[in-house]
Protein backbone atom coordinates (compact mmCIF):
# COMPACT_ATOMS: atom_id res chain seq x y z
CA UNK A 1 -10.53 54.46 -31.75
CA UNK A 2 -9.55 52.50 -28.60
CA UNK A 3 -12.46 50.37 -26.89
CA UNK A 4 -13.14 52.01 -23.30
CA UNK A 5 -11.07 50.79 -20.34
CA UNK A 6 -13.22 48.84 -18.11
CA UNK A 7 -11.58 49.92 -14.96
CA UNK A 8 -8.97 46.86 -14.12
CA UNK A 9 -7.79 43.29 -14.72
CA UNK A 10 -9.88 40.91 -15.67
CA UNK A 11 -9.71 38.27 -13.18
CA UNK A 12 -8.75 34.65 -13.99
CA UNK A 13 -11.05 32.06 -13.02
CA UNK A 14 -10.15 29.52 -10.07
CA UNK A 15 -10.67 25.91 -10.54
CA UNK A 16 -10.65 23.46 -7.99
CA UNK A 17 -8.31 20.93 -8.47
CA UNK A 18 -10.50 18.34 -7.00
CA UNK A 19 -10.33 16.60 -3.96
CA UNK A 20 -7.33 15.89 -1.80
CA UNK A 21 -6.94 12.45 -0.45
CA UNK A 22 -5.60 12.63 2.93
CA UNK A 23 -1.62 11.38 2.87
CA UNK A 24 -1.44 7.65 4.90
CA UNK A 25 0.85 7.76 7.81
CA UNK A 26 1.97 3.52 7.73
CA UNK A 27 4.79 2.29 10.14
CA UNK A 28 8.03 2.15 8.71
CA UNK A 29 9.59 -0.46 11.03
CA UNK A 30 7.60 -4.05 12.58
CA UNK A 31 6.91 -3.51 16.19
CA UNK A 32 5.53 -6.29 18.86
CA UNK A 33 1.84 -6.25 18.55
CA UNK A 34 2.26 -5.47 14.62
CA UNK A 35 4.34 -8.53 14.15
CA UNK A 36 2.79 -10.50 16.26
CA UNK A 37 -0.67 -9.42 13.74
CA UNK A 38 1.58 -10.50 11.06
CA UNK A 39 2.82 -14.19 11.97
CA UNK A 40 -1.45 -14.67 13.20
CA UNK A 41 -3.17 -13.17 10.15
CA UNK A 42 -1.38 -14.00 7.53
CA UNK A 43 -1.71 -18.06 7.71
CA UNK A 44 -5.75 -17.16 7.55
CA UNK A 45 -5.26 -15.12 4.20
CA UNK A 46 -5.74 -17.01 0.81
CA UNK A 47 -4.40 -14.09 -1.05
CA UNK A 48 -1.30 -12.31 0.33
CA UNK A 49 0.30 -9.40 -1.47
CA UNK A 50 2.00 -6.37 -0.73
CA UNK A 51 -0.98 -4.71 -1.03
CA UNK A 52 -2.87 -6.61 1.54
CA UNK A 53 -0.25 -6.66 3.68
CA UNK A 54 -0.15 -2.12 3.51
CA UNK A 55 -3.84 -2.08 3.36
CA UNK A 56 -4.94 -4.62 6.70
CA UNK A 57 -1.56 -3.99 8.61
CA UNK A 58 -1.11 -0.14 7.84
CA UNK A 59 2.42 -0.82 7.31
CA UNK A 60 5.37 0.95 4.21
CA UNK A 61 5.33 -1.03 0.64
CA UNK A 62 8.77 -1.63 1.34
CA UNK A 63 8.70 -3.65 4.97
CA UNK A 64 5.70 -5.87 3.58
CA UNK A 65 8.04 -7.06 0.78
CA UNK A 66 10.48 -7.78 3.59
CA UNK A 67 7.98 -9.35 5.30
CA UNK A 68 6.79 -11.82 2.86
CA UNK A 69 10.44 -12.70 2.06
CA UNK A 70 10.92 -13.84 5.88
CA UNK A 71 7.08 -15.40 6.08
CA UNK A 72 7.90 -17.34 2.54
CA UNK A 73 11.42 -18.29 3.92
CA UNK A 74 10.20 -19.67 7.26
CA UNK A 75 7.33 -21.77 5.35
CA UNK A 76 4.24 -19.81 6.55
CA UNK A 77 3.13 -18.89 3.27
CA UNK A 78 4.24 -19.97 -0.79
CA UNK A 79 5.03 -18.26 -3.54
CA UNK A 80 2.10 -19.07 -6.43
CA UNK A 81 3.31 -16.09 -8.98
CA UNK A 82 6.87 -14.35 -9.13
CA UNK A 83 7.06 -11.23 -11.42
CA UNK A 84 9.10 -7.87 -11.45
CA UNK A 85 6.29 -5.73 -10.57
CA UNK A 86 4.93 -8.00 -8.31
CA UNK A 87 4.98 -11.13 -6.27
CA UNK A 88 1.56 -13.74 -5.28
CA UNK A 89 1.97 -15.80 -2.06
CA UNK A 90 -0.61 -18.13 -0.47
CA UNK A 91 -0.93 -19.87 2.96
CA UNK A 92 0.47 -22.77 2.87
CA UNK A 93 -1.44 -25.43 3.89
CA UNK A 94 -0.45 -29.76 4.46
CA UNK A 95 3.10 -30.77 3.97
CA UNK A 96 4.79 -30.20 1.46
């Protein structure tokens, strides 16, 4: 014999997929006051990666890589580690 119909689907159970971290809205291109933050700020950090640069300045992964290029260029700041995944500049400080 057949077991008795229980009336309808059985219903799958939901689960959450946990939380959902808010998507960051960073500036894509360098305006005034942002570069003008840049060129100030940076000669106080002892640590300057691309990651500090997205986290304190709120701007793209991309223009803070362009950004350290020009700061290491002009002399602002030196390069301590180069590697493909990522680069380690300091302020630089005296003469060199």
């Amino acid at each position: 014999m057949a077991p008795a119909a229980t009336g309808g689907k059985k219903q799958k159970k939901k689960w959450s997929k946990g939380k959902v971290k808010d998507k960051a809205v960073h500036a894509v291109t360098l305006d005034k006051a942002t570069g003008e933050k840049l060129a100030k700020d940076v000669q106080s950090y002892r640590l300057v990666t691309v990651a500090v640069l997205v986290d304190r300045l709120k701007i793209n992964g991309s223009l803070a890589r362009q950004a350290l290029k020009d700061l290491e260029e002009k002399g602002t700041i030196k390069k301590i580690v180069g590697h493909s995944s990522g680069n380690i500049y300091t302020r630089a400080v005296g003469g060199d």
